[in-house]
N, C-alpha and C. Protein backbone atom coordinates (compact mmCIF):
# COMPACT_ATOMS: atom_id res chain seq x y z
N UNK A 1 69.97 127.49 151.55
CA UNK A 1 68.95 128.51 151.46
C UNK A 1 69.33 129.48 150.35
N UNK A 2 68.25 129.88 149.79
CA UNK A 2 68.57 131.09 148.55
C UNK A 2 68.90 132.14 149.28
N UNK A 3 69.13 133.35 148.63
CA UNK A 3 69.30 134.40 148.93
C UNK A 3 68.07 135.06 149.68
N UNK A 4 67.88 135.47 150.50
CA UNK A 4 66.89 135.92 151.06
C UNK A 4 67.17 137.59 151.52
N UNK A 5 66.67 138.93 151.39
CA UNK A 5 66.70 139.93 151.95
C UNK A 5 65.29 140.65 152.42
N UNK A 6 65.39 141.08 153.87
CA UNK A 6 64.87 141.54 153.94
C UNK A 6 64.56 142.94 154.58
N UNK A 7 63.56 143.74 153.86
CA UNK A 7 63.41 145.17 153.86
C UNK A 7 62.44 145.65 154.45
N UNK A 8 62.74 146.69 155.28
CA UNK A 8 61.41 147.44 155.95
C UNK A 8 60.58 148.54 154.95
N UNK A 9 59.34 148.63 155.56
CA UNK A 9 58.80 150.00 154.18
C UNK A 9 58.91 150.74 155.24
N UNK A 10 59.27 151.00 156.33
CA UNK A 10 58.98 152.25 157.45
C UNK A 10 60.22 151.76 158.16
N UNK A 11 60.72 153.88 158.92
CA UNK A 11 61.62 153.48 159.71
C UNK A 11 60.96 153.22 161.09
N UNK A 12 61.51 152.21 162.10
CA UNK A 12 60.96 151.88 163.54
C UNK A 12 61.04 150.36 163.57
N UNK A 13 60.05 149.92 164.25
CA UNK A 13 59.77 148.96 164.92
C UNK A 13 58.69 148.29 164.18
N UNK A 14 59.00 147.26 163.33
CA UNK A 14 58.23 146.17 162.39
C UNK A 14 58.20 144.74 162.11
N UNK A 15 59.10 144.95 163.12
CA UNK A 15 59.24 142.88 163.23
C UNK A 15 60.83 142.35 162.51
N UNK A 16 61.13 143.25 161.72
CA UNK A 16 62.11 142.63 161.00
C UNK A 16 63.20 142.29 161.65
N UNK A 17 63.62 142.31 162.73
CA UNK A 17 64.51 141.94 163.65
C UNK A 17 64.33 140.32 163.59
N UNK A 18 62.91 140.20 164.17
CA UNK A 18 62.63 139.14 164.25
C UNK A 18 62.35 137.74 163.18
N UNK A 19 61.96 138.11 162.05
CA UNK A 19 61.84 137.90 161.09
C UNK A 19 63.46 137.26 160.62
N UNK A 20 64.26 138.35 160.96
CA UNK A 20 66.15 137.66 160.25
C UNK A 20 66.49 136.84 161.31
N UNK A 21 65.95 136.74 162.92
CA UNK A 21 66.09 135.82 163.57
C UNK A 21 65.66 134.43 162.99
N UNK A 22 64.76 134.50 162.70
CA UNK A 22 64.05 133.08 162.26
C UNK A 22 64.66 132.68 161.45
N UNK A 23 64.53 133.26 160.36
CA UNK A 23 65.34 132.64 159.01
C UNK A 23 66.91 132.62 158.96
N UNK A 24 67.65 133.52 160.28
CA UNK A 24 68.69 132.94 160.42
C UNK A 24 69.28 131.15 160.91
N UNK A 25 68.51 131.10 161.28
CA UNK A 25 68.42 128.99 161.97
C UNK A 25 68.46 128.46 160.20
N UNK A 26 68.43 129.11 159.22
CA UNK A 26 68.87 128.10 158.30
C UNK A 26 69.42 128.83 157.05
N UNK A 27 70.25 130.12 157.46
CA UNK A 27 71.00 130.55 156.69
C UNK A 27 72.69 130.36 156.66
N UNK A 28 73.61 131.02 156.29
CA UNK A 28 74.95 130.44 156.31
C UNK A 28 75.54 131.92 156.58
N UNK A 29 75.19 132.59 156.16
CA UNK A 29 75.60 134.23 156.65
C UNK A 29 74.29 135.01 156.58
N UNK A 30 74.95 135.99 157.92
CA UNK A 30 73.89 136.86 158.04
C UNK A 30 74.10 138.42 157.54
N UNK A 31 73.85 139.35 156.93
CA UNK A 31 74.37 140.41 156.93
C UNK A 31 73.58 141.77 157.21
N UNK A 32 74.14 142.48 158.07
CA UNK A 32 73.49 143.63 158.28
C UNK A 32 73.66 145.09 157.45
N UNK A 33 73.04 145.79 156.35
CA UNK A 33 73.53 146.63 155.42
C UNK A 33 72.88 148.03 155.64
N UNK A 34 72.37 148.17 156.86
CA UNK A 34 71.58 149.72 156.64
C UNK A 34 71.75 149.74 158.51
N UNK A 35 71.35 150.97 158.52
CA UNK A 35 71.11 151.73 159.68
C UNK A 35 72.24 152.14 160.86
N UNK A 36 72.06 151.75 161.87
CA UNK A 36 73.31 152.67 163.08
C UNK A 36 72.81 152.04 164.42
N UNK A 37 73.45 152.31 165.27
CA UNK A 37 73.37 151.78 166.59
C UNK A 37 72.63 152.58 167.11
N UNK A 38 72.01 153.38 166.87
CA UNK A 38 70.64 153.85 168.01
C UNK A 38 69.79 153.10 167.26
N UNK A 39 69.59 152.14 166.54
CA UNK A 39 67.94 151.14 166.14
C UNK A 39 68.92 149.96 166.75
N UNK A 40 68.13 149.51 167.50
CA UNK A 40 68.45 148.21 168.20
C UNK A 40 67.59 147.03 167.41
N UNK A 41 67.77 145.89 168.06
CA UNK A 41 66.80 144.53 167.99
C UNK A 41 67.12 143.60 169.28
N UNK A 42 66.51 142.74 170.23
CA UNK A 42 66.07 142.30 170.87
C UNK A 42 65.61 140.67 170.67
N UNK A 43 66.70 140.12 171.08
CA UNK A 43 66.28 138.62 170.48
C UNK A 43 66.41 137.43 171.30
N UNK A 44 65.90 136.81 171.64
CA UNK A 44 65.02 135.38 172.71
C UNK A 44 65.65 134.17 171.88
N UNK A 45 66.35 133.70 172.39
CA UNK A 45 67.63 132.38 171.90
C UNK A 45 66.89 131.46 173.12
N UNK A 46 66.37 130.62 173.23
CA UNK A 46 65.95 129.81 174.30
C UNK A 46 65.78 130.67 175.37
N UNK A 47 66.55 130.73 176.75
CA UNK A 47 65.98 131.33 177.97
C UNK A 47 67.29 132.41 177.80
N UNK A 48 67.89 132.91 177.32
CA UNK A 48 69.12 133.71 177.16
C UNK A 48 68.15 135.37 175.94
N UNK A 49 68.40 136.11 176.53
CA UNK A 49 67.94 137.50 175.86
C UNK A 49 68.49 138.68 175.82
N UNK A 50 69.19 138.98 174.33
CA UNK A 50 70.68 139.25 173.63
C UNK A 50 69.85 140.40 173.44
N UNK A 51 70.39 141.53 173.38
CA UNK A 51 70.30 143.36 172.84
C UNK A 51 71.14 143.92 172.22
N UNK A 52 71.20 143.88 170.93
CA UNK A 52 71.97 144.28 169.60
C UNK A 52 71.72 145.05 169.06
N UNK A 53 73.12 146.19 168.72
CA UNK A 53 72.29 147.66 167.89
C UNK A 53 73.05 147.31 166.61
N UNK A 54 74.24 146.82 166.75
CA UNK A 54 75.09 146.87 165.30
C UNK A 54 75.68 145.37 164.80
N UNK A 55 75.96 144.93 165.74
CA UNK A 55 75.64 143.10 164.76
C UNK A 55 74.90 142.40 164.74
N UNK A 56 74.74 141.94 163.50
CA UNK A 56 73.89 141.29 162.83
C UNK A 56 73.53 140.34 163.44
N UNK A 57 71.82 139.61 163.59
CA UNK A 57 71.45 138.61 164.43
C UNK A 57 71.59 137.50 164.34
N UNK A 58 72.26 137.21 163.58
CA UNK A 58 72.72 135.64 163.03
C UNK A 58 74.19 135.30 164.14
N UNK A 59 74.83 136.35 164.69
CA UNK A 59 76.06 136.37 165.27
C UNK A 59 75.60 135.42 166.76
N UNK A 60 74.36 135.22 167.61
CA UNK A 60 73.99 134.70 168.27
C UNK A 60 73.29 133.25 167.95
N UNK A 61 73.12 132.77 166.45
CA UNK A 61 73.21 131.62 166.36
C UNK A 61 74.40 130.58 165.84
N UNK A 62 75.25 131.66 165.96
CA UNK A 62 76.45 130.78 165.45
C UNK A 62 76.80 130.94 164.12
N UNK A 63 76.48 131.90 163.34
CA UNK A 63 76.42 131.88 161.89
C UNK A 63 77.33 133.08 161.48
N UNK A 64 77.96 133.09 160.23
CA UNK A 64 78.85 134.40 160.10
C UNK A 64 78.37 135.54 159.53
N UNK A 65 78.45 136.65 160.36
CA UNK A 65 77.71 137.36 160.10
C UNK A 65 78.63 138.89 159.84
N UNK A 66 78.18 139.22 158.38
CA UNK A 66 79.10 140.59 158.14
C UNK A 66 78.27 142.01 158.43
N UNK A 67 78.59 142.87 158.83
CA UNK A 67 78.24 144.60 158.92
C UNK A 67 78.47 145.12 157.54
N UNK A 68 77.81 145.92 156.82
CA UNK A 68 77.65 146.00 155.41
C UNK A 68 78.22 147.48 155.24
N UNK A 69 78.64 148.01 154.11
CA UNK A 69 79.14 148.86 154.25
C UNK A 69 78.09 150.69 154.01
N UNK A 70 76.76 150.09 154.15
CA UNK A 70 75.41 150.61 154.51
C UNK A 70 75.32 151.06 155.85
N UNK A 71 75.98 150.07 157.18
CA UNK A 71 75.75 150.74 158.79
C UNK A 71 76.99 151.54 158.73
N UNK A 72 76.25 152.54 159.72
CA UNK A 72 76.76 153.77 160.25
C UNK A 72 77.18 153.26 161.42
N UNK A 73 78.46 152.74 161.61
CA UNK A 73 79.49 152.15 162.48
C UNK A 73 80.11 153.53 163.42
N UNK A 74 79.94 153.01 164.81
CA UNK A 74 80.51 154.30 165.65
C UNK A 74 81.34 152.92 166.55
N UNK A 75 82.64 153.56 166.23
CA UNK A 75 83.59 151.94 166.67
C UNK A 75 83.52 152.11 168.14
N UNK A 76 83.59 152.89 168.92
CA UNK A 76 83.40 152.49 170.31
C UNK A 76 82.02 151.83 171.00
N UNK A 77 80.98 152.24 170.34
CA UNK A 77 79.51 151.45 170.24
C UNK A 77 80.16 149.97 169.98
N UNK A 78 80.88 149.59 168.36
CA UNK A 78 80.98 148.17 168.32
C UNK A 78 81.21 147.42 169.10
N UNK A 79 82.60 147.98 169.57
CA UNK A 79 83.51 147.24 170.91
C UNK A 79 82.97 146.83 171.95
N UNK A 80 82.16 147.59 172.05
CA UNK A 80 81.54 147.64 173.49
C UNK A 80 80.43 146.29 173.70
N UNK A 81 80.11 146.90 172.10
CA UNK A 81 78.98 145.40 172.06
C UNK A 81 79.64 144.45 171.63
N UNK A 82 80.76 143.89 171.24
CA UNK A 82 81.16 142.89 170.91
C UNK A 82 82.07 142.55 172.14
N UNK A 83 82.45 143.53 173.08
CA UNK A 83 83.05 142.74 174.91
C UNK A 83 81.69 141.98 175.11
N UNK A 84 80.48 143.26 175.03
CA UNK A 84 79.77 142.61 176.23
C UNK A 84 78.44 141.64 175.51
N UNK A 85 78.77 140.98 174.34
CA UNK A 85 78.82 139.70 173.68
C UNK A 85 80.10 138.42 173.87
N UNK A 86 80.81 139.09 174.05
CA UNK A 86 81.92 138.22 174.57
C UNK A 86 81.73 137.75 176.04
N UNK A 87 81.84 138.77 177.01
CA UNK A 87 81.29 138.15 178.21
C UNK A 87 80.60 137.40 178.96
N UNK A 88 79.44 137.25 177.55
CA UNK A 88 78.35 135.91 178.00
C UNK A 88 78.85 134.48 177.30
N UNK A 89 79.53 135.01 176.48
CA UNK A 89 80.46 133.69 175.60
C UNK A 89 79.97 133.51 174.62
């Protein structure tokens, strides 16, 4: 796959969550470069339904996925989400 990015014109709720879901199933990395853990995304993997504020949505299809040096990282937020990403396996 080429390079693909994509950008919101508004801050909120516009699909783009969903949108890097999709096109993650045939990317090779995913990367997340803007925002903070109070904007979440919400994402439907078969019957399994994952709630992510700070890694990137490619991290639930198996793909490598970097935090950019654009998010506003609050490391006890990460941890927390990366146990309780761990916990489901």
């Amino acid at each position: 796959m080429a390079n693909v990015t994509v950008i919101g014109a508004q801050w909120g709720d516009e699909g783009k969550g969903k949108l890097v879901d999709w096109l993650s199933n045939r990317a090779d990395v995913v990367v997340r470069f803007q925002g903070g853990h109070n904007a979440g995304h919400t994402l439907v993997v078969g019957d399994q339904v994952y709630k992510l504020s700070l890694l990137p949505s490619g991290v639930v299809q198996g793909k490598l996925s970097v935090i950019g040096n654009g998010v506003v990282v609050d490391p006890w937020h990460l941890l927390a989400e990366i146990d309780k990403l761990g916990a489901r396996g």
